[in-house]
C-alpha atoms as a PDB file:
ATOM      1  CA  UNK A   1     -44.466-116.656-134.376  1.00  0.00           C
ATOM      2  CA  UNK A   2     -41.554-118.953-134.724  1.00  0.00           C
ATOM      3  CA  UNK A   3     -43.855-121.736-132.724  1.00  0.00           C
ATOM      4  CA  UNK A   4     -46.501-121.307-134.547  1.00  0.00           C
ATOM      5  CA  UNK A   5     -44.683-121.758-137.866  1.00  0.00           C
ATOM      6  CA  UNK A   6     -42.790-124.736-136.759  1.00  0.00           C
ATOM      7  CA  UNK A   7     -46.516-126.712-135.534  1.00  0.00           C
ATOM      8  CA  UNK A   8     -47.904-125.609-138.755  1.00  0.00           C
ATOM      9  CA  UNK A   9     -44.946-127.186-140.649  1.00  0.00           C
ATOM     10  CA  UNK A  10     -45.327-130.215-138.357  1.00  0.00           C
ATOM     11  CA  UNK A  11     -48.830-131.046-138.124  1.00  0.00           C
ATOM     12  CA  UNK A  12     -50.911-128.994-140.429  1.00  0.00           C
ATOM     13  CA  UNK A  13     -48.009-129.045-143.807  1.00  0.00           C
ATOM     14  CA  UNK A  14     -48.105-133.124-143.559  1.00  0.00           C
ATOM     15  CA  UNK A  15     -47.585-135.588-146.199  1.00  0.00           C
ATOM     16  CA  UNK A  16     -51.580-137.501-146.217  1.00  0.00           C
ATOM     17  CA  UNK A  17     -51.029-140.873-144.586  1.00  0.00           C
ATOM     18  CA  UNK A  18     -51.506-143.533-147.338  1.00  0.00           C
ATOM     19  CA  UNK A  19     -54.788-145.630-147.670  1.00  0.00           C
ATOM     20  CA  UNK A  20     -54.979-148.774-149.564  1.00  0.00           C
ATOM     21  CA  UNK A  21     -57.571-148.560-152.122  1.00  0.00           C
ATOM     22  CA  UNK A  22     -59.299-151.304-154.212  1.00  0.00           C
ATOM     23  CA  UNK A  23     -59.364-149.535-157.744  1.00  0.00           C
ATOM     24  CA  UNK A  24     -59.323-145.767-158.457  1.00  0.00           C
ATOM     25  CA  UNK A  25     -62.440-145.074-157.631  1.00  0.00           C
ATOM     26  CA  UNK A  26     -64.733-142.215-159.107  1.00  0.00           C
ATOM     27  CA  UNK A  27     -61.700-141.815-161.803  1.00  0.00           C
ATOM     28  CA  UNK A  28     -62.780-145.265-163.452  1.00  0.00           C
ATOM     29  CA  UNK A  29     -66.277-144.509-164.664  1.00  0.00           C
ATOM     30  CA  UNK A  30     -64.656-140.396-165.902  1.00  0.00           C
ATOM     31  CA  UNK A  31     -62.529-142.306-167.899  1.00  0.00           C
ATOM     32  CA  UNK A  32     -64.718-145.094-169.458  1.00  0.00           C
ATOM     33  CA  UNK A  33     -67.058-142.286-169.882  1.00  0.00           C
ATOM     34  CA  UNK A  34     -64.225-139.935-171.634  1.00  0.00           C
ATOM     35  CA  UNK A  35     -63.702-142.900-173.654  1.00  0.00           C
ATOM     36  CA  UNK A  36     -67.024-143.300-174.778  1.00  0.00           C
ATOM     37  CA  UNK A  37     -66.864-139.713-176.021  1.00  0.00           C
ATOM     38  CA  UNK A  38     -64.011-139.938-177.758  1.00  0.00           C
ATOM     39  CA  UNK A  39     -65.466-142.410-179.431  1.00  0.00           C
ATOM     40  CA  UNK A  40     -68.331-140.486-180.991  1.00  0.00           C
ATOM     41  CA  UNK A  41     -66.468-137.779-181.570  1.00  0.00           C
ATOM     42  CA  UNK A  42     -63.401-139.632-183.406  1.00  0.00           C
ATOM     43  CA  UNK A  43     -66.292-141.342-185.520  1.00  0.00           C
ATOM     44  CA  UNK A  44     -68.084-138.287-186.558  1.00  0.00           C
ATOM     45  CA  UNK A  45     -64.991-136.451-187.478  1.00  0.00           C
ATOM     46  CA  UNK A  46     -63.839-139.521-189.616  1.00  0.00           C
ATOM     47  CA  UNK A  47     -67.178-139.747-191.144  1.00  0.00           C
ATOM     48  CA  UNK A  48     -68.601-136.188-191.695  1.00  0.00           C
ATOM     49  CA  UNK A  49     -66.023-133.729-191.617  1.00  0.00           C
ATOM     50  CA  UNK A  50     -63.004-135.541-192.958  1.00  0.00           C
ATOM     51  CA  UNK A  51     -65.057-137.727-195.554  1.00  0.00           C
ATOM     52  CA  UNK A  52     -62.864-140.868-194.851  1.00  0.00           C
ATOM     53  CA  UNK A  53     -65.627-142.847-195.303  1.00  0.00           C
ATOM     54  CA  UNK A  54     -66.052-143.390-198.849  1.00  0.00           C
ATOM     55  CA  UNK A  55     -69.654-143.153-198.711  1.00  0.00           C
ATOM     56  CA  UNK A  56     -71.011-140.440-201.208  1.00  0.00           C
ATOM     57  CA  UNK A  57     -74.916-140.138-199.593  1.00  0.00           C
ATOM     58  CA  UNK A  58     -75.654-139.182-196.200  1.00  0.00           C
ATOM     59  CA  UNK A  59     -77.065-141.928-195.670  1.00  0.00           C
ATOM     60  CA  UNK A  60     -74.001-144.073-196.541  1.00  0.00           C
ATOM     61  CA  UNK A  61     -72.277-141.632-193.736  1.00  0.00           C
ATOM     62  CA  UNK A  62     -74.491-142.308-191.080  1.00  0.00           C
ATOM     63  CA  UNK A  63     -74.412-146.238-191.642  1.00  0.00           C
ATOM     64  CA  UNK A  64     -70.473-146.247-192.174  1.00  0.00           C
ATOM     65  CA  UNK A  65     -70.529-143.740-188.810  1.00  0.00           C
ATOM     66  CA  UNK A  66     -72.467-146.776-186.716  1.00  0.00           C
ATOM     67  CA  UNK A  67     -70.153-149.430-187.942  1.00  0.00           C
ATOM     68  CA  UNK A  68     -67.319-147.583-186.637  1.00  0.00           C
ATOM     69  CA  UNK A  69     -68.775-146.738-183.494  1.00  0.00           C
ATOM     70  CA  UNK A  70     -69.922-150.727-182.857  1.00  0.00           C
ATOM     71  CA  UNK A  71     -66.238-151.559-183.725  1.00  0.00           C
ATOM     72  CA  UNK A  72     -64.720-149.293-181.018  1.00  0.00           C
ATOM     73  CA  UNK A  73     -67.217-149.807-179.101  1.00  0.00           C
ATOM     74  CA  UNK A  74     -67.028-153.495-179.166  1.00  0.00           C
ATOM     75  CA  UNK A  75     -63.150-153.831-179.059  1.00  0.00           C
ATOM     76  CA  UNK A  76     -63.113-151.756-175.940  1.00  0.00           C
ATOM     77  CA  UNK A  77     -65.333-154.520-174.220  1.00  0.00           C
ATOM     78  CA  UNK A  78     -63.027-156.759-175.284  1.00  0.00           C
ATOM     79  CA  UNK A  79     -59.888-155.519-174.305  1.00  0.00           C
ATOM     80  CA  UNK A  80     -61.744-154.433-170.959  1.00  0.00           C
ATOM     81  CA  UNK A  81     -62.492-158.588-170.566  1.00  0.00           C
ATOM     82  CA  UNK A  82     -58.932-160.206-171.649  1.00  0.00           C
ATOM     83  CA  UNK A  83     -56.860-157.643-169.809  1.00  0.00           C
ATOM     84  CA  UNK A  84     -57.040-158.731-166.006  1.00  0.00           C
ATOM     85  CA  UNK A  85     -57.156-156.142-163.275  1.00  0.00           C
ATOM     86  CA  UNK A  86     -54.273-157.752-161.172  1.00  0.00           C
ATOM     87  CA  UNK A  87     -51.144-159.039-162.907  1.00  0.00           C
ATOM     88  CA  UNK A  88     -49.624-162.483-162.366  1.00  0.00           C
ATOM     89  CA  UNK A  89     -46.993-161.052-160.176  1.00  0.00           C
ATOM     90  CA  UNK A  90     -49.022-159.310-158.295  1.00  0.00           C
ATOM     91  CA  UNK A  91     -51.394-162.285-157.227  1.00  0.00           C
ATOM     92  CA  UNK A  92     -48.409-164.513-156.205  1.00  0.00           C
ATOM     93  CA  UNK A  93     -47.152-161.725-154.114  1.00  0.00           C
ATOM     94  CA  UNK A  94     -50.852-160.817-152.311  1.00  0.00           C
ATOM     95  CA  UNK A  95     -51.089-165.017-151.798  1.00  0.00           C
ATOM     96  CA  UNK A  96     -47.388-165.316-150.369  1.00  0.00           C
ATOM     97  CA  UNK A  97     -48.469-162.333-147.990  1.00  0.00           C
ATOM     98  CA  UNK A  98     -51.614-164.001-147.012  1.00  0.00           C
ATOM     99  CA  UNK A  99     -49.738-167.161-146.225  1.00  0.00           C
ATOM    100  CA  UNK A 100     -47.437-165.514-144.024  1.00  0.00           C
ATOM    101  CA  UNK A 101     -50.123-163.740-142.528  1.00  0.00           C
ATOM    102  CA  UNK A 102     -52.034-166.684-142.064  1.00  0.00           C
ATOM    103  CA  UNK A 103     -48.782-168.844-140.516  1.00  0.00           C
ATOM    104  CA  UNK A 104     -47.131-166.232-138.336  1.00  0.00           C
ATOM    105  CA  UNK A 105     -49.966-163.871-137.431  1.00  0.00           C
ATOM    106  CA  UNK A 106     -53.281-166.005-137.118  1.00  0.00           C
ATOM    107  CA  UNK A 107     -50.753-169.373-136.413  1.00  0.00           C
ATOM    108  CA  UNK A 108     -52.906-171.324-138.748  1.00  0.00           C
ATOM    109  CA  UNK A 109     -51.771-174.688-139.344  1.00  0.00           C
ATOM    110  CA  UNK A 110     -50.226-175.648-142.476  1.00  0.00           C
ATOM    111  CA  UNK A 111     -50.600-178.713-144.903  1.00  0.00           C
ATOM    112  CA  UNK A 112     -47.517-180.058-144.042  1.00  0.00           C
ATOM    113  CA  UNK A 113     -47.605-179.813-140.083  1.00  0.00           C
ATOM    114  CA  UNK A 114     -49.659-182.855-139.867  1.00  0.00           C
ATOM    115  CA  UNK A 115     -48.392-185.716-137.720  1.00  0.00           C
ATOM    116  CA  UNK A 116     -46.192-188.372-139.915  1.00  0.00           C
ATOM    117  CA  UNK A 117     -48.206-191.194-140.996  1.00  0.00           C
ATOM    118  CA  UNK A 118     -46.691-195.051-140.946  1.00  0.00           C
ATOM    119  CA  UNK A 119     -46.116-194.581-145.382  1.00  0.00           C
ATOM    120  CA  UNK A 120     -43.626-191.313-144.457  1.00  0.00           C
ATOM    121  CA  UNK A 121     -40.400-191.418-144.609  1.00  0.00           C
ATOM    122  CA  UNK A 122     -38.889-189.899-141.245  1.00  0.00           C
ATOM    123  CA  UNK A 123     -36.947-186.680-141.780  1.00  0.00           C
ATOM    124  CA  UNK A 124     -33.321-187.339-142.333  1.00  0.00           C
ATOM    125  CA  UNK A 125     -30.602-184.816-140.879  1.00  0.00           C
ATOM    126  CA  UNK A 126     -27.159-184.571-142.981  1.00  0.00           C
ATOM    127  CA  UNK A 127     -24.226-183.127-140.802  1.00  0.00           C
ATOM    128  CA  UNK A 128     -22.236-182.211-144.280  1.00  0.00           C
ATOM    129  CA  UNK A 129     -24.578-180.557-146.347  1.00  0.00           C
ATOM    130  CA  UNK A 130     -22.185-181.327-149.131  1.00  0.00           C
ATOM    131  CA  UNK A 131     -23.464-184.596-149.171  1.00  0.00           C
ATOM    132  CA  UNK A 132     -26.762-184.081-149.315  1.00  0.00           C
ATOM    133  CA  UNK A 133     -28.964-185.453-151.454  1.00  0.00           C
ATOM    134  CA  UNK A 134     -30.731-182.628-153.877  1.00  0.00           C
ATOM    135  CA  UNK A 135     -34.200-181.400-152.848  1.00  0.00           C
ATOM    136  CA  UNK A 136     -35.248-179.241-150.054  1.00  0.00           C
ATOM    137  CA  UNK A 137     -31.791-179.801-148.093  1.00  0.00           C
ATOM    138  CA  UNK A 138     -29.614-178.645-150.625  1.00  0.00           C
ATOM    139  CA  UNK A 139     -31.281-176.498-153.330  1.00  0.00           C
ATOM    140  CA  UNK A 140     -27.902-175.793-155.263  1.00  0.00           C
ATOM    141  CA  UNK A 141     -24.874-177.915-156.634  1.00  0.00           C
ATOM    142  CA  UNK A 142     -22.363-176.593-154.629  1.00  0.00           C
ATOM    143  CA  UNK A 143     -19.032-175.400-156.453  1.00  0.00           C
ATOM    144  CA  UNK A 144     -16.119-177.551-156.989  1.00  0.00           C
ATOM    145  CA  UNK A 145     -13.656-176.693-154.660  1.00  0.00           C
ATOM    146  CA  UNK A 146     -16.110-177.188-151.919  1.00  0.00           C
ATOM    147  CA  UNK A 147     -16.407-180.563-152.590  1.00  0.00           C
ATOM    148  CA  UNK A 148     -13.003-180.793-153.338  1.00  0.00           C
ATOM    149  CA  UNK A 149     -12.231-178.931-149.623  1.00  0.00           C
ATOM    150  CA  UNK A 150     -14.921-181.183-148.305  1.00  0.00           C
ATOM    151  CA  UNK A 151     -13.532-184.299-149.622  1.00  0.00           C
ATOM    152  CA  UNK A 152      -9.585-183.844-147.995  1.00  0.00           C
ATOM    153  CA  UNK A 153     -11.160-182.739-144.833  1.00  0.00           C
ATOM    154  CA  UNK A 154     -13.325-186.011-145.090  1.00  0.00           C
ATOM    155  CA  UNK A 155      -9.833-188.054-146.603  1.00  0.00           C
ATOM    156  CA  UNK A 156     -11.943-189.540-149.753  1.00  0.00           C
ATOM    157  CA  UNK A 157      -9.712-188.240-152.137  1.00  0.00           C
ATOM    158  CA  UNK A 158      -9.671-184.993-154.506  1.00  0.00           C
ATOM    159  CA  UNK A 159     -12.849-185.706-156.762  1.00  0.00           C
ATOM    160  CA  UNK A 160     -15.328-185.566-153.531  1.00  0.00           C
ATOM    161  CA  UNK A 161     -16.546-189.239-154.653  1.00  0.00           C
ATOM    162  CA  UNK A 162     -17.373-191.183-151.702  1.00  0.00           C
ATOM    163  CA  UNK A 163     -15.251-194.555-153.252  1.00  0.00           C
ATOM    164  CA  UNK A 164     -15.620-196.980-155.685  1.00  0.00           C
ATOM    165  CA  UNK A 165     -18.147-199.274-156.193  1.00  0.00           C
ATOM    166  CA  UNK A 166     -18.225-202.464-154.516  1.00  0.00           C
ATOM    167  CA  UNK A 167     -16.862-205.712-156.431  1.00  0.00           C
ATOM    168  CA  UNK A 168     -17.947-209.140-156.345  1.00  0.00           C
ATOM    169  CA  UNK A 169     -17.034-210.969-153.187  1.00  0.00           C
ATOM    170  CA  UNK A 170     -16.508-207.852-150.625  1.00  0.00           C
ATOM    171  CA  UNK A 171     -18.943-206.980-147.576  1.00  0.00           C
ATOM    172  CA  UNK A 172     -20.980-203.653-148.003  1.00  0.00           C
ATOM    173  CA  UNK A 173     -19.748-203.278-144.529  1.00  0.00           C
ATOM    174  CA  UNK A 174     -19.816-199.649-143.695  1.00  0.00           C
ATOM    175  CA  UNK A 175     -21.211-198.042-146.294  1.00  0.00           C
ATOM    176  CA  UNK A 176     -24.270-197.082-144.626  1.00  0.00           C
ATOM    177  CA  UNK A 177     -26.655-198.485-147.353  1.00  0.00           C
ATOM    178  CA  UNK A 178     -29.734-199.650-146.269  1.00  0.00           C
ATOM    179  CA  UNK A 179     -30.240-202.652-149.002  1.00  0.00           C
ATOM    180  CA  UNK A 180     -27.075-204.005-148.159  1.00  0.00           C
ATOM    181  CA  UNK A 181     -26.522-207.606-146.984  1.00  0.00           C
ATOM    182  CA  UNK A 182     -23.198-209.016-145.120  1.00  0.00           C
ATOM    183  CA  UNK A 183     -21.108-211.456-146.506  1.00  0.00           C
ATOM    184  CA  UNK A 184     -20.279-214.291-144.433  1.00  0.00           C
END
């Protein structure tokens, strides 16, 4: 008995495997259509039982009991266009998935993997990252004493500067700038 107990608990007492769905299915058109009814029924209490409409003929009641339907009616379309099924967070997440799906799984190429064209600029490798220019090397300002730490290990002083500017007269000698000429 104990056996049978324990494979029951195992394989019959499960937890239903999940299944990705597109909407809700059948539930959708119960509740448009539970909508609908409410509705009616909200209209035709407002009109004929409650007398909220202010009409004092039946016929009054039955016009004032359209109007209200066509404005429910017609503001529910409305709200069922503006709101959109998917929100924005959701349809950056479902594109970053299919791009990873896309580069790692089916190994498409990407935009950028195309061979380097003679206008490109070749890909420059900093060994201090410090130093870096910002953009895609270095996507935050690092903190102070970093720079600071950098800058003694380097021996360019406290302030992490890389030194002053050069004056009239002296070579650019050194300074690794590619627009500079030598003075003879």
């Amino acid at each position: 008995k104990t056996r049978i107990d324990s494979h029951k608990m195992i394989f019959d007492c499960r937890r239903p495997i999940p299944k990705k769905a597109s909407d809700i299915g059948n539930w959708q058109g119960i509740f448009q259509t539970m909508t609908g009814i409410s509705i009616v029924v909200n209209s035709c209490l407002i009109c004929f039982v409650l007398d909220g409409s202010g009409a004092s003929t039946e016929a009054g009641k039955v016009w004032v009991f359209n109007a209200i339907q066509y404005v429910l009616f017609i503001l529910m379309l409305v709200t069922q266009v503006l709101v959109e099924d998917e929100p924005f967070k959701m349809k950056v997440q479902l594109a970053r998935q299919d791009t990873i799906v896309d580069t790692y799984i089916k190994k498409v190429a990407d935009e950028d993997d195309e061979p380097m064209e003679d206008d490109d600029e070749p890909m420059v490798i900093h060994e201090n990252w410090l130093r870096a220019p910002e953009g895609l090397v270095r996507r935050t300002v690092p903190k102070k004493e970093l720079l600071a730490e950098a800058a003694e290990r380097d021996g360019e002083g406290e302030d992490g500067e890389e030194g002053e500017p050069l004056k009239e007269g002296e070579s650019g000698e050194g300074t690794g700038d590619p627009g500079e000429t030598k003075a003879e």
